[in-house]
PDB file of N, CA and C in Angstrom:
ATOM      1  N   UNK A   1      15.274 -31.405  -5.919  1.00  0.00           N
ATOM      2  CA  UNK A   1      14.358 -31.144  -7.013  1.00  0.00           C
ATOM      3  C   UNK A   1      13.604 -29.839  -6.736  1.00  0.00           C
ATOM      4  N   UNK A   2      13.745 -29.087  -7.831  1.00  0.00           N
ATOM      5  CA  UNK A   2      12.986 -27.590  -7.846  1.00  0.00           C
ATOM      6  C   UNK A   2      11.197 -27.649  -7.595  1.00  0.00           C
ATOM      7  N   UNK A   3      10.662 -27.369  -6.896  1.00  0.00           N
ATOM      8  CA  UNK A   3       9.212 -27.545  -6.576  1.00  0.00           C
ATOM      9  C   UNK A   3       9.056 -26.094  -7.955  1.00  0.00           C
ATOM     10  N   UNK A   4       7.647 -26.943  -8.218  1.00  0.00           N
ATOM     11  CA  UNK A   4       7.087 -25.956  -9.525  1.00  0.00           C
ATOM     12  C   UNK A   4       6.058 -24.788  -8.903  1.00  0.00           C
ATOM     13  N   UNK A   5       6.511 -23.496  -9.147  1.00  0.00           N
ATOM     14  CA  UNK A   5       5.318 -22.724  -8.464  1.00  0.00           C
ATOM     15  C   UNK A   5       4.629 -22.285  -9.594  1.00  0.00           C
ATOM     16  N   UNK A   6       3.136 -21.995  -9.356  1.00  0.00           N
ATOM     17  CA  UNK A   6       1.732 -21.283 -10.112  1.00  0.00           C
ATOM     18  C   UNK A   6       1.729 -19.996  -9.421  1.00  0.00           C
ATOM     19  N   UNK A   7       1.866 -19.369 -10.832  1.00  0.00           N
ATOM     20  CA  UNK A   7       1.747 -17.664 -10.669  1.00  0.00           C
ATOM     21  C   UNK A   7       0.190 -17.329 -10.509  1.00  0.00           C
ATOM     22  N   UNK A   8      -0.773 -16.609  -9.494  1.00  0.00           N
ATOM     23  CA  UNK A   8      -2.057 -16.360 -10.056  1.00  0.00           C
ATOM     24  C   UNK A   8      -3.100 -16.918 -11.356  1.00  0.00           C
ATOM     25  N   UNK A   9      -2.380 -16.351 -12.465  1.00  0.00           N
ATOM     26  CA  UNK A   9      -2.945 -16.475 -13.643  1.00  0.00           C
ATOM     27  C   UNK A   9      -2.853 -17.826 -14.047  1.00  0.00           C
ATOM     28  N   UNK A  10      -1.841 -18.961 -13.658  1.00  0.00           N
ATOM     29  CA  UNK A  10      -1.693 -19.644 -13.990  1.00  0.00           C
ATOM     30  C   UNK A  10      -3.129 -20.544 -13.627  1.00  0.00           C
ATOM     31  N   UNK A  11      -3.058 -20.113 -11.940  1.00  0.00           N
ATOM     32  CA  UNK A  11      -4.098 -21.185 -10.845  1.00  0.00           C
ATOM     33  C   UNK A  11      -5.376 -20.521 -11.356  1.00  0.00           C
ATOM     34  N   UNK A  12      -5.717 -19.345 -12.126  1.00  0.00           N
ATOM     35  CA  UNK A  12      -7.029 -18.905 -12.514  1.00  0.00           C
ATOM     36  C   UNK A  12      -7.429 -20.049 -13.543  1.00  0.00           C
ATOM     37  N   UNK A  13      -6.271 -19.967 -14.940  1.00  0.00           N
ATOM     38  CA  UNK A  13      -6.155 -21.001 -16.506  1.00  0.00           C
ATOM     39  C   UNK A  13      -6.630 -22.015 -15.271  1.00  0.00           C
ATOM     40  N   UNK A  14      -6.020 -22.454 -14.541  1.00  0.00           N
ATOM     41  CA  UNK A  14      -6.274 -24.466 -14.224  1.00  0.00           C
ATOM     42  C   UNK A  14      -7.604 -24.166 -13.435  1.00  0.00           C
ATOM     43  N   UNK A  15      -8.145 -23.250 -12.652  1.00  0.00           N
ATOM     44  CA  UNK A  15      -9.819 -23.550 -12.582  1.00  0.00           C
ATOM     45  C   UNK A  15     -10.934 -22.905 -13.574  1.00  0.00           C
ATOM     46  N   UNK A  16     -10.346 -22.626 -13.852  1.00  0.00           N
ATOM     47  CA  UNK A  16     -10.995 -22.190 -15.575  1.00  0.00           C
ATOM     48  C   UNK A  16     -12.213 -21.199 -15.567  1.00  0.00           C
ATOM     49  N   UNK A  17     -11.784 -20.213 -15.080  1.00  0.00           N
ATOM     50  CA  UNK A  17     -12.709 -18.953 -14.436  1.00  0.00           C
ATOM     51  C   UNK A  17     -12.336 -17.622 -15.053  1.00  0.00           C
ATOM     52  N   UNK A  18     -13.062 -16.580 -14.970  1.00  0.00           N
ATOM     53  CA  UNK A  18     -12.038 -15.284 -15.898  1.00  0.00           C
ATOM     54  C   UNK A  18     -11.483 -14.338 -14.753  1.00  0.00           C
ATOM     55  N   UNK A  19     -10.969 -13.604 -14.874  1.00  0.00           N
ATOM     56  CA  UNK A  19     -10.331 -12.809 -14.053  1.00  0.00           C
ATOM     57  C   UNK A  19     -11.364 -11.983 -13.299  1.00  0.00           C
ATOM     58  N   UNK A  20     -12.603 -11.336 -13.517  1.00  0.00           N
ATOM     59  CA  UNK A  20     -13.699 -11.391 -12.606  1.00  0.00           C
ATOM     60  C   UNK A  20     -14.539 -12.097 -12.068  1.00  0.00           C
ATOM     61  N   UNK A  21     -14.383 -13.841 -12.411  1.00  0.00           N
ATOM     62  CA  UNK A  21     -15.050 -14.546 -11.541  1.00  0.00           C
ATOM     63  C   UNK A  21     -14.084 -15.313 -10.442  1.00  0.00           C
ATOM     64  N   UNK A  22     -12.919 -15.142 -10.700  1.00  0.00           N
ATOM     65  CA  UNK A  22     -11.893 -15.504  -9.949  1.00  0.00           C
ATOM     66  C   UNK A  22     -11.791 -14.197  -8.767  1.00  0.00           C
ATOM     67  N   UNK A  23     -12.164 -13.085  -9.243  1.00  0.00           N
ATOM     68  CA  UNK A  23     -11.835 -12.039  -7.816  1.00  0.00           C
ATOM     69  C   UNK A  23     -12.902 -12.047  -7.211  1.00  0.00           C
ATOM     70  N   UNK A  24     -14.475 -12.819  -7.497  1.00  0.00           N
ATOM     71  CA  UNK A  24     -15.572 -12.830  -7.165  1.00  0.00           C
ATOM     72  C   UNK A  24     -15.057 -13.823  -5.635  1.00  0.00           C
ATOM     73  N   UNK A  25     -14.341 -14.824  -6.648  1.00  0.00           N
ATOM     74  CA  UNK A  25     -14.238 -16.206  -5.575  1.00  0.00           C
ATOM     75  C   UNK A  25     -13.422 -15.877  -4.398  1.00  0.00           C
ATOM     76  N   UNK A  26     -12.477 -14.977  -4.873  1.00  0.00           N
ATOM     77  CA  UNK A  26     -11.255 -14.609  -3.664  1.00  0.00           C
ATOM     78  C   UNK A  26     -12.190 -13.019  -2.873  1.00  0.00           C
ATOM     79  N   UNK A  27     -13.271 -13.176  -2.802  1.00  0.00           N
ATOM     80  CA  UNK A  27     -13.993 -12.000  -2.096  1.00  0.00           C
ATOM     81  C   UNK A  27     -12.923 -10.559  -2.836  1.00  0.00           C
ATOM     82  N   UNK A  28     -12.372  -9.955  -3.635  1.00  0.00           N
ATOM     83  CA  UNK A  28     -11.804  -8.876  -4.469  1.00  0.00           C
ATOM     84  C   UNK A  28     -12.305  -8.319  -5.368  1.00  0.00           C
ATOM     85  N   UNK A  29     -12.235  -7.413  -5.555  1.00  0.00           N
ATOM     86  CA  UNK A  29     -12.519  -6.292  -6.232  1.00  0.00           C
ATOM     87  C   UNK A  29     -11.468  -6.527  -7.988  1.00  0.00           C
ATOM     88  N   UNK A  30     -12.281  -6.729  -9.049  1.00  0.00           N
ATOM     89  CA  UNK A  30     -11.761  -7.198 -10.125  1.00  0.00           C
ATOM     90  C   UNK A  30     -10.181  -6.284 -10.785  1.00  0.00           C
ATOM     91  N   UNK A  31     -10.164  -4.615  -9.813  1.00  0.00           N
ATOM     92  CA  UNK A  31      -9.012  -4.177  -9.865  1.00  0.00           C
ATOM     93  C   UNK A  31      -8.037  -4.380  -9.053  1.00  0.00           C
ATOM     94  N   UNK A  32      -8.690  -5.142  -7.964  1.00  0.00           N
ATOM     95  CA  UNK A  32      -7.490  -5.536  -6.931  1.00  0.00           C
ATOM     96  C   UNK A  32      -6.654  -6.408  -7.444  1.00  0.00           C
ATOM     97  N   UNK A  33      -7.580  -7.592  -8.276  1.00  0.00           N
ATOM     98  CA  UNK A  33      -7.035  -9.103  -8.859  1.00  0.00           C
ATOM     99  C   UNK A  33      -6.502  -8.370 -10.082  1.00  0.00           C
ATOM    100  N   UNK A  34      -6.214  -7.712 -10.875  1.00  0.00           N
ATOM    101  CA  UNK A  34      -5.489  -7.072 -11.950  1.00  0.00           C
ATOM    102  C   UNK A  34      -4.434  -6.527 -10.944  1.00  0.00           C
ATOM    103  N   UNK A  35      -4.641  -5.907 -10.188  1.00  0.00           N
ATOM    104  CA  UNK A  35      -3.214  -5.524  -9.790  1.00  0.00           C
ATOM    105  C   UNK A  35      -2.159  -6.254  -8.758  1.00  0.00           C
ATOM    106  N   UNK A  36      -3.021  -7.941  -8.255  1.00  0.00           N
ATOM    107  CA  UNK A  36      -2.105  -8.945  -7.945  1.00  0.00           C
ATOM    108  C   UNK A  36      -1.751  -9.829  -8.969  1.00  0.00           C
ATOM    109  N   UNK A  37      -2.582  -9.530  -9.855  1.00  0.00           N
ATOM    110  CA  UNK A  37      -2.072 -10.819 -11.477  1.00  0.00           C
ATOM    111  C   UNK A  37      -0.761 -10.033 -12.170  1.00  0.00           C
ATOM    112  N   UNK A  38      -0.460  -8.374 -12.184  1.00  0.00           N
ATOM    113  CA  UNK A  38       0.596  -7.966 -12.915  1.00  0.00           C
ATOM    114  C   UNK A  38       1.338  -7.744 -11.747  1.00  0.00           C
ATOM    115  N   UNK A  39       1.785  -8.226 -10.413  1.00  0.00           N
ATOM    116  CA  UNK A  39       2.641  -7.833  -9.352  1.00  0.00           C
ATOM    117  C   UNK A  39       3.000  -6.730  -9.021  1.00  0.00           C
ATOM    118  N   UNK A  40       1.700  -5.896  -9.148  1.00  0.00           N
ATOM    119  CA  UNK A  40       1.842  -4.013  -8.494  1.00  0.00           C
ATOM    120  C   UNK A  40       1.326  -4.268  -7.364  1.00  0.00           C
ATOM    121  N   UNK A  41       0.785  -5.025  -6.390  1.00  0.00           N
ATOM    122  CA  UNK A  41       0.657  -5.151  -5.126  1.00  0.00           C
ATOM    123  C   UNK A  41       1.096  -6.445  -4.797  1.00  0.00           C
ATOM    124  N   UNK A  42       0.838  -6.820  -3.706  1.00  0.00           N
ATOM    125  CA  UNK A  42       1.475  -8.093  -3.233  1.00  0.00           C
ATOM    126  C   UNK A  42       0.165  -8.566  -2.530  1.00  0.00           C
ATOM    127  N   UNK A  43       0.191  -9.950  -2.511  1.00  0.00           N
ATOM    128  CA  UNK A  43      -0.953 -10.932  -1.803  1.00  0.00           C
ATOM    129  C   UNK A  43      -0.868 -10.616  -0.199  1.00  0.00           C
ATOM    130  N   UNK A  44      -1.908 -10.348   0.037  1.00  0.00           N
ATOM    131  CA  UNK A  44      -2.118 -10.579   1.439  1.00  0.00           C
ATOM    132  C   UNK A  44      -2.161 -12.159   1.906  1.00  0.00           C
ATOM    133  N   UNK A  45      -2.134 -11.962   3.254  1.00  0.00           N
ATOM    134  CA  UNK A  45      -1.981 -13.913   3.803  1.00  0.00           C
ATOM    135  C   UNK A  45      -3.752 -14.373   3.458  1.00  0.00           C
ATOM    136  N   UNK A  46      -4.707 -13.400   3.691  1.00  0.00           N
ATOM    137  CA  UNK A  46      -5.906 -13.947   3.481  1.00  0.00           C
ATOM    138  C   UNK A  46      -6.258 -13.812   2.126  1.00  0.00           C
ATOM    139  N   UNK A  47      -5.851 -13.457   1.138  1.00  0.00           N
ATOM    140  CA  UNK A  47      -5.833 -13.382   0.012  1.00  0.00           C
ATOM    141  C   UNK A  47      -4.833 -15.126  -0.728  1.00  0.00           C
ATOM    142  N   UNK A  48      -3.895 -14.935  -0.061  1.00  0.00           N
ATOM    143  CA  UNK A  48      -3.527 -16.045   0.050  1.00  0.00           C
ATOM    144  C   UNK A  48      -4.681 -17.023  -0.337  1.00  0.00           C
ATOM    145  N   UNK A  49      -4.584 -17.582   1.467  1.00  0.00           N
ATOM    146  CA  UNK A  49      -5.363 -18.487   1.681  1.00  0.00           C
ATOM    147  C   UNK A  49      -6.792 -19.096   0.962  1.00  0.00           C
ATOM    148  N   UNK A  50      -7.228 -17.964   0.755  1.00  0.00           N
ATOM    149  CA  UNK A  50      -8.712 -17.981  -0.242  1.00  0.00           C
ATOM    150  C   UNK A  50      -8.051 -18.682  -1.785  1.00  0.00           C
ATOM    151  N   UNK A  51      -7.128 -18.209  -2.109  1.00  0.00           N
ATOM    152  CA  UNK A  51      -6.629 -18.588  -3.503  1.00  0.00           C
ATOM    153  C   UNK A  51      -6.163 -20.182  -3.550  1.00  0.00           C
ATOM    154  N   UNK A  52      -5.651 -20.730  -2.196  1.00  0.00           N
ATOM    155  CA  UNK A  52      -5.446 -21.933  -2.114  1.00  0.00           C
ATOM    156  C   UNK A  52      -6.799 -22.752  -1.576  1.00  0.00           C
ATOM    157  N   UNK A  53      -7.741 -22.332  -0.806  1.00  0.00           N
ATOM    158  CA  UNK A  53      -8.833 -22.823  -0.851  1.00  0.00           C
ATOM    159  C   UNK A  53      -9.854 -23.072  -1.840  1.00  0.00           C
ATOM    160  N   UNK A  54      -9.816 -21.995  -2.630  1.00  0.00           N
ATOM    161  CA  UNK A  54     -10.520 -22.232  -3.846  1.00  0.00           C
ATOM    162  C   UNK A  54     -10.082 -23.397  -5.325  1.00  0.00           C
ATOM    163  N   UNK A  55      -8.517 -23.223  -4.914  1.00  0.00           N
ATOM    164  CA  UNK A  55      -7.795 -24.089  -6.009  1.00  0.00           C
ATOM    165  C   UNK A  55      -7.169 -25.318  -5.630  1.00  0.00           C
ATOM    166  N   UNK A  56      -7.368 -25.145  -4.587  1.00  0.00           N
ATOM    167  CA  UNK A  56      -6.478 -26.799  -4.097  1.00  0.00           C
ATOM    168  C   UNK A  56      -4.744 -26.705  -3.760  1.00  0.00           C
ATOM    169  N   UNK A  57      -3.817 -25.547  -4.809  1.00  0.00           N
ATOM    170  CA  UNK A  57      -2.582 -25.980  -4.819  1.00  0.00           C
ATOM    171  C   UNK A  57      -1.964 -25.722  -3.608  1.00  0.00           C
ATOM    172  N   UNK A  58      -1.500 -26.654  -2.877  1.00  0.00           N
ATOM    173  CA  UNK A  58      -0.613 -25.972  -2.429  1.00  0.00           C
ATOM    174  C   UNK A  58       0.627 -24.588  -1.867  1.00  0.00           C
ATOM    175  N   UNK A  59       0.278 -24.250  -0.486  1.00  0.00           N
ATOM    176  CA  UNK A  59       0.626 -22.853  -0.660  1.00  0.00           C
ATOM    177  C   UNK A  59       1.994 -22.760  -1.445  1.00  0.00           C
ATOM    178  N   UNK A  60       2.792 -23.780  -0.722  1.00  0.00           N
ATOM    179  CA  UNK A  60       4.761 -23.766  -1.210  1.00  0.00           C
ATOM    180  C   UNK A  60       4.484 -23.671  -2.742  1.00  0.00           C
ATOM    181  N   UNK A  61       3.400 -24.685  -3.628  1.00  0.00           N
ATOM    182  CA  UNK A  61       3.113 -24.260  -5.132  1.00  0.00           C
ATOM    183  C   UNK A  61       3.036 -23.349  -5.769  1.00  0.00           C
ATOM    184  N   UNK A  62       2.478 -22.094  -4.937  1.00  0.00           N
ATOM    185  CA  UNK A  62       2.010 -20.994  -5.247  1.00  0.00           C
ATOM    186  C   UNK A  62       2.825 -19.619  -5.275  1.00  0.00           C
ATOM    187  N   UNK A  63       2.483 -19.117  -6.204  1.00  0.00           N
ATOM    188  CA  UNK A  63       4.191 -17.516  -6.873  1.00  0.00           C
ATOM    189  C   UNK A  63       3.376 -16.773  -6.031  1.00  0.00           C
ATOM    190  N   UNK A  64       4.381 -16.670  -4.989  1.00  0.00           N
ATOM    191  CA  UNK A  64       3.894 -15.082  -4.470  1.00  0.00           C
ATOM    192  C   UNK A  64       5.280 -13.905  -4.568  1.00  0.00           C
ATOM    193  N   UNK A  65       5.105 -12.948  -5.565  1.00  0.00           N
ATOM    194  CA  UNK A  65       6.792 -12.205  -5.927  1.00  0.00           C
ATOM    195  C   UNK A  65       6.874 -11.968  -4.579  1.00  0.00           C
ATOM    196  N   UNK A  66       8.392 -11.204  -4.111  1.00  0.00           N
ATOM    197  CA  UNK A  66       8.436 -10.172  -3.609  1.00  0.00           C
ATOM    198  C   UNK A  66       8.148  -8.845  -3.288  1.00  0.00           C
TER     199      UNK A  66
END
């Protein structure tokens, strides 16, 4: 069975925050989180982590592109 992954934007919609109170929460800069929500940079591991601490899902849940 295919495990379902949450893209960013998705795990922002399910804690129900806007895209600058969500980069507030992940300690970021509201252009950093625009440029990990359209995949022009890539997540760091502590960027990561903060995003699963704040939201609960699961890291394996979680879209991180290539």
């Amino acid at each position: 069975m295919e495990q379902i992954k949450l893209n960013l934007e998705a795990i922002r919609a399910v804690v129900g925050v806007s895209r600058s109170e969500m980069a507030e929460l992940m300690n970021i800069n509201t252009d950093r989180y625009n440029r990990l929500a359209s995949n022009e940079s890539k997540m760091l591991a502590t960027e990561l982590i903060r995003l699963h601490n704040i939201s609960g899902v699961p890291y394996e849940n979680i879209y991180v592109p290539d």
